[in-house]
Protein backbone atom coordinates (compact mmCIF):
# COMPACT_ATOMS: atom_id res chain seq x y z
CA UNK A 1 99.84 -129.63 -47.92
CA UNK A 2 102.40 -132.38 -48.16
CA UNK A 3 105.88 -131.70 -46.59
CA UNK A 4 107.54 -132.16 -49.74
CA UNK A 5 105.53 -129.65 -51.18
CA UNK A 6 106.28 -127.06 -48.33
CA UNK A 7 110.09 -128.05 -48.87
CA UNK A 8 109.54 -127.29 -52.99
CA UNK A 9 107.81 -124.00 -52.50
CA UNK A 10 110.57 -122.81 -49.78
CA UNK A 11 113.09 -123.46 -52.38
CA UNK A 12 111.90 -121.22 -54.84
CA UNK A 13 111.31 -118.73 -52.55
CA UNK A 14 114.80 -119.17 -51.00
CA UNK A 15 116.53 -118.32 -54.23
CA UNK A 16 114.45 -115.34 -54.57
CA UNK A 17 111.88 -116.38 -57.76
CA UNK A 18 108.61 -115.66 -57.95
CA UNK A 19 105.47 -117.51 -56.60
CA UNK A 20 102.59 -117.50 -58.71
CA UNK A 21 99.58 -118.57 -57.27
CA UNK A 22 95.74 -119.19 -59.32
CA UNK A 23 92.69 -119.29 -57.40
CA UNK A 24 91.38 -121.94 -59.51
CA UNK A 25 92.81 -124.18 -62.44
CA UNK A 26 92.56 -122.47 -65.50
CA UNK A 27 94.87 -124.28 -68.28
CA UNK A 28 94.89 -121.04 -70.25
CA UNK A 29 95.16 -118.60 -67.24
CA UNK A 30 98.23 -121.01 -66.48
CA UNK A 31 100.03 -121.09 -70.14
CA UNK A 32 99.45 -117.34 -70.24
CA UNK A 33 100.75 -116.79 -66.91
CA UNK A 34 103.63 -118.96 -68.31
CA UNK A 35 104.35 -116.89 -71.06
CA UNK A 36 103.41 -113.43 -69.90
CA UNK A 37 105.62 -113.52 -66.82
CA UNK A 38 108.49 -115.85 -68.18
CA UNK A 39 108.13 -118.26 -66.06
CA UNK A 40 111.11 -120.65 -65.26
CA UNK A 41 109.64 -123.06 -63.01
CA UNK A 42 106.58 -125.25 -62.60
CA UNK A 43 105.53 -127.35 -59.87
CA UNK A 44 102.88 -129.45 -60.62
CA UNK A 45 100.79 -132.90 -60.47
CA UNK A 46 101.15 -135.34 -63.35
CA UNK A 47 97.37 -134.35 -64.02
CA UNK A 48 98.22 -130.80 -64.46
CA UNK A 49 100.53 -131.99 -67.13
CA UNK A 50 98.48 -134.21 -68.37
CA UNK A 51 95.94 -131.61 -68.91
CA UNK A 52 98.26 -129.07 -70.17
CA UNK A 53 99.04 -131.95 -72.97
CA UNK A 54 95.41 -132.08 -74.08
CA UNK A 55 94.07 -128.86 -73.82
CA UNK A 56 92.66 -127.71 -77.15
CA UNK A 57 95.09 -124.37 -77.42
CA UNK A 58 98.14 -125.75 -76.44
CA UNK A 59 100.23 -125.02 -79.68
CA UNK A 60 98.96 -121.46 -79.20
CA UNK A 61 101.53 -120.80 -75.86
CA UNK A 62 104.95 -120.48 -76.26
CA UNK A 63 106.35 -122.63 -72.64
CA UNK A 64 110.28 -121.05 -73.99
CA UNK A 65 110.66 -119.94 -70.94
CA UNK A 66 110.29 -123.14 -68.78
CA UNK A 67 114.05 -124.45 -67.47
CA UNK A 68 112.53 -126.80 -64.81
CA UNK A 69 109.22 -128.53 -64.35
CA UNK A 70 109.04 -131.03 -61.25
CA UNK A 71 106.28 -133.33 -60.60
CA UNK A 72 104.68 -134.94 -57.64
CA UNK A 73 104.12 -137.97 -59.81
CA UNK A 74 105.00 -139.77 -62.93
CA UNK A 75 105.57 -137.41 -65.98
CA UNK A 76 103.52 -138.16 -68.97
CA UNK A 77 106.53 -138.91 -71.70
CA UNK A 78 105.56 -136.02 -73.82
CA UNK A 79 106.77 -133.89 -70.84
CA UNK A 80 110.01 -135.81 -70.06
């Protein structure tokens, strides 16, 4: 794990959110997790969003609840 990334994750955990962990990528486990538990925050690769973009059920999740999503890359433009 980068050092950036342990900086990122103590953040979040500093101001007292939630840390949501999958065993394994699952786009719809994710978008579900997303909607189920509100989630505010998402840390992510650009490939994760880049995935997200093209999965086949994307219009079916609601991301409403998203206020921040920070990348350890380059955003796709649909994202930014």
């Amino acid at each position: 794990m980068a050092v950036v990334d342990l900086i990122s994750l103590s953040q979040v955990l500093l101001h007292g959110e939630t840390l949501i962990l999958l065993p394994r990528m699952n786009i719809d486990g994710l978008l579900d997790n997303i909607k189920r538990l509100k989630t505010t925050t998402l840390l992510g690769v650009s490939v994760l969003f880049r995935m997200i973009l093209e999965h086949d059920r994307v219009n079916q999740y609601d991301p409403g609840s998203l206020k921040y999503v920070f990348s350890g890359g380059v955003l796709p433009l649909e994202v930014v």
